[in-house]
C-alpha atoms as a PDB file:
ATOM      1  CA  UNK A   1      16.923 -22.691  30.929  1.00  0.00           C
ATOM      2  CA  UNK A   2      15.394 -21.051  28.167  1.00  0.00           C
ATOM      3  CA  UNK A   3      15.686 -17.075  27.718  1.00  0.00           C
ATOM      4  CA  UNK A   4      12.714 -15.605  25.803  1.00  0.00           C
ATOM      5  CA  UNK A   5      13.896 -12.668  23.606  1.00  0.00           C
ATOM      6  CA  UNK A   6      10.376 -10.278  22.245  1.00  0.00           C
ATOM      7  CA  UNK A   7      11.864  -8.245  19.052  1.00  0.00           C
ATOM      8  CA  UNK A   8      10.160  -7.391  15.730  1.00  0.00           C
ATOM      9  CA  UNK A   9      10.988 -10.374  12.847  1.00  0.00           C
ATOM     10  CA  UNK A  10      11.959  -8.506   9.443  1.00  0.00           C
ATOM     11  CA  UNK A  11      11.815 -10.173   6.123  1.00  0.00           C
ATOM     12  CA  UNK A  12      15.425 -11.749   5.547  1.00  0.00           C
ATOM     13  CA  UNK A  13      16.597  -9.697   2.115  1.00  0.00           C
ATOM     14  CA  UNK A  14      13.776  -6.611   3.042  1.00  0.00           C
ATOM     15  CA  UNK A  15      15.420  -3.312   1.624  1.00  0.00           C
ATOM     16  CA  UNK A  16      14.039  -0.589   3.542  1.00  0.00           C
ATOM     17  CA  UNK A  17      14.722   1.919   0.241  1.00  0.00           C
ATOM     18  CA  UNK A  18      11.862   4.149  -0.542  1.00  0.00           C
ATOM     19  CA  UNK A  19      10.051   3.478  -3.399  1.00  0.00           C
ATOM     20  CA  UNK A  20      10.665   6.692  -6.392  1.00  0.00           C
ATOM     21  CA  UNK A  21       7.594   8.609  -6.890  1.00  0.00           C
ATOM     22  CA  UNK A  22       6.298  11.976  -8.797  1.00  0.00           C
ATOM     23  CA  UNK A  23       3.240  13.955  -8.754  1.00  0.00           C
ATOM     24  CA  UNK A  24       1.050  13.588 -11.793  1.00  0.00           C
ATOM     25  CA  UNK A  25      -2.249  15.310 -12.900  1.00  0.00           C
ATOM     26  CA  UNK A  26      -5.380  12.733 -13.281  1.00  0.00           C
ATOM     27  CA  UNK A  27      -7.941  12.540 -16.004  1.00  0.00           C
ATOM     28  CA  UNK A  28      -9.931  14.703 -13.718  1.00  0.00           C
ATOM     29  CA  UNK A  29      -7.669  17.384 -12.959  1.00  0.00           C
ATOM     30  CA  UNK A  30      -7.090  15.949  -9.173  1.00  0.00           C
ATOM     31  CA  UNK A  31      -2.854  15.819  -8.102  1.00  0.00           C
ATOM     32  CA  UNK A  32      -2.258  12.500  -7.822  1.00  0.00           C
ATOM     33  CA  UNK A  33       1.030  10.532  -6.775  1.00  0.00           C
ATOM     34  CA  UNK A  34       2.144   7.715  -8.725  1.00  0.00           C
ATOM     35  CA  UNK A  35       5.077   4.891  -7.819  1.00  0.00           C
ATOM     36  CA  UNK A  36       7.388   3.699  -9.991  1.00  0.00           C
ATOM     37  CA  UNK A  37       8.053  -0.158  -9.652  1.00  0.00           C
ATOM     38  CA  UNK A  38      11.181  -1.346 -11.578  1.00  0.00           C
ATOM     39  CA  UNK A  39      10.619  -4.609 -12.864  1.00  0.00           C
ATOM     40  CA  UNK A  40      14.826  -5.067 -13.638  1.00  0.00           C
ATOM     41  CA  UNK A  41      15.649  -4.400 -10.220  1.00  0.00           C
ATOM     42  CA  UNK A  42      16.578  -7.254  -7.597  1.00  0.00           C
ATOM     43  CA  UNK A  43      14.087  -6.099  -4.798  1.00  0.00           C
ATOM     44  CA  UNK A  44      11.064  -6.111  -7.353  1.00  0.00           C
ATOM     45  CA  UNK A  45       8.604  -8.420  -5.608  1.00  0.00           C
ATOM     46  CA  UNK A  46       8.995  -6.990  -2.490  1.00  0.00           C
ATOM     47  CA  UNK A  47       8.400  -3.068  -4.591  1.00  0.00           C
ATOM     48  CA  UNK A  48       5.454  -4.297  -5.830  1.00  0.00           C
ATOM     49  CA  UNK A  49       4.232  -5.768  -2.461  1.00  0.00           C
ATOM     50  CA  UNK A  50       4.515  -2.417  -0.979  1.00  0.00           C
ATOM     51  CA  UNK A  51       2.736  -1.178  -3.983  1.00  0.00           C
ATOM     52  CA  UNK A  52      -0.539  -3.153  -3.668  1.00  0.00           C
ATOM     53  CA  UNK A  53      -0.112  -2.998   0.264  1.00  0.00           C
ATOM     54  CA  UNK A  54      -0.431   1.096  -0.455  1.00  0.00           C
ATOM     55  CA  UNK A  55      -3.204   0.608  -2.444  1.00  0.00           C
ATOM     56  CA  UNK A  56      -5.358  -1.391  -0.743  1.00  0.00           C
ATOM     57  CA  UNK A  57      -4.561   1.147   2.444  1.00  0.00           C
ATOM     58  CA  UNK A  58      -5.826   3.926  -0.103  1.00  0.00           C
ATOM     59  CA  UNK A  59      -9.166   1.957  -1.221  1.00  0.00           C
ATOM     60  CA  UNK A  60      -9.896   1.335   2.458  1.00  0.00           C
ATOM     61  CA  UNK A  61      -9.309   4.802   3.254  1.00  0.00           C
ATOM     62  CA  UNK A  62     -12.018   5.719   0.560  1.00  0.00           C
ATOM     63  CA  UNK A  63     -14.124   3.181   1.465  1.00  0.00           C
ATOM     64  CA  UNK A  64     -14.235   4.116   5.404  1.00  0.00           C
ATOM     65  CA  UNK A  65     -15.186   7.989   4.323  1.00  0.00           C
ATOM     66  CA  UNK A  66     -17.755   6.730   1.814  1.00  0.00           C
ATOM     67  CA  UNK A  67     -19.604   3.890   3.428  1.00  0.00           C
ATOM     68  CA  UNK A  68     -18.567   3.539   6.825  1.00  0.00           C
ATOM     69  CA  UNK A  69     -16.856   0.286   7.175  1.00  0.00           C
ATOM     70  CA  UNK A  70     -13.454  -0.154   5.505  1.00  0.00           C
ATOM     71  CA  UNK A  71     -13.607  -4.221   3.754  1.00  0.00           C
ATOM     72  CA  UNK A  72     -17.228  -4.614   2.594  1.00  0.00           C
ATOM     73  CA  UNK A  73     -19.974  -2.233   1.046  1.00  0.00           C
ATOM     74  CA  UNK A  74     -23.495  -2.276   2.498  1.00  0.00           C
ATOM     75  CA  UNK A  75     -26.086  -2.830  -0.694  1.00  0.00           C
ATOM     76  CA  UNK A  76     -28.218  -0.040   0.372  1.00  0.00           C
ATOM     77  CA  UNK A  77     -25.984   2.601   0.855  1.00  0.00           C
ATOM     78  CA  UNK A  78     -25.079   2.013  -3.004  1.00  0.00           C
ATOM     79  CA  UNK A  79     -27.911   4.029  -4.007  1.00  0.00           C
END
């Protein structure tokens, strides 16, 4: 007999550390906050995964408030 188990499957080696970040002032005055990747430490591919993954969370954000839809830009609302 066969026993199904349902549980979450992590990334074998995933640290769940939090990545070190500061508040910096933009070119246009707005409070921004910035990560800091380490490119000498052992976990950096999976840092800068969860760098781009925050980013593109951020851009679709934007997008959603700006346009409506949250992958793709309509060419008339460009105007």
């Amino acid at each position: 007999m066969v026993r199904i188990v349902e549980k979450r499957l992590g990334r074998p080696g995933k640290n769940k550390r939090k990545l070190e970040s500061r508040s910096m002032t933009s070119a246009q005055g707005k409070r921004v906050q910035a990560v800091r990747v380490d490119a000498q430490s052992s976990s950096f591919g999976e840092d800068l995964l969860t760098s781009f993954a925050r980013s593109v969370d951020r851009a679709r954000r934007e997008n959603k408030l700006l346009f409506g839809h949250r992958d793709r830009v309509d060419d008339d609302k460009l105007d």
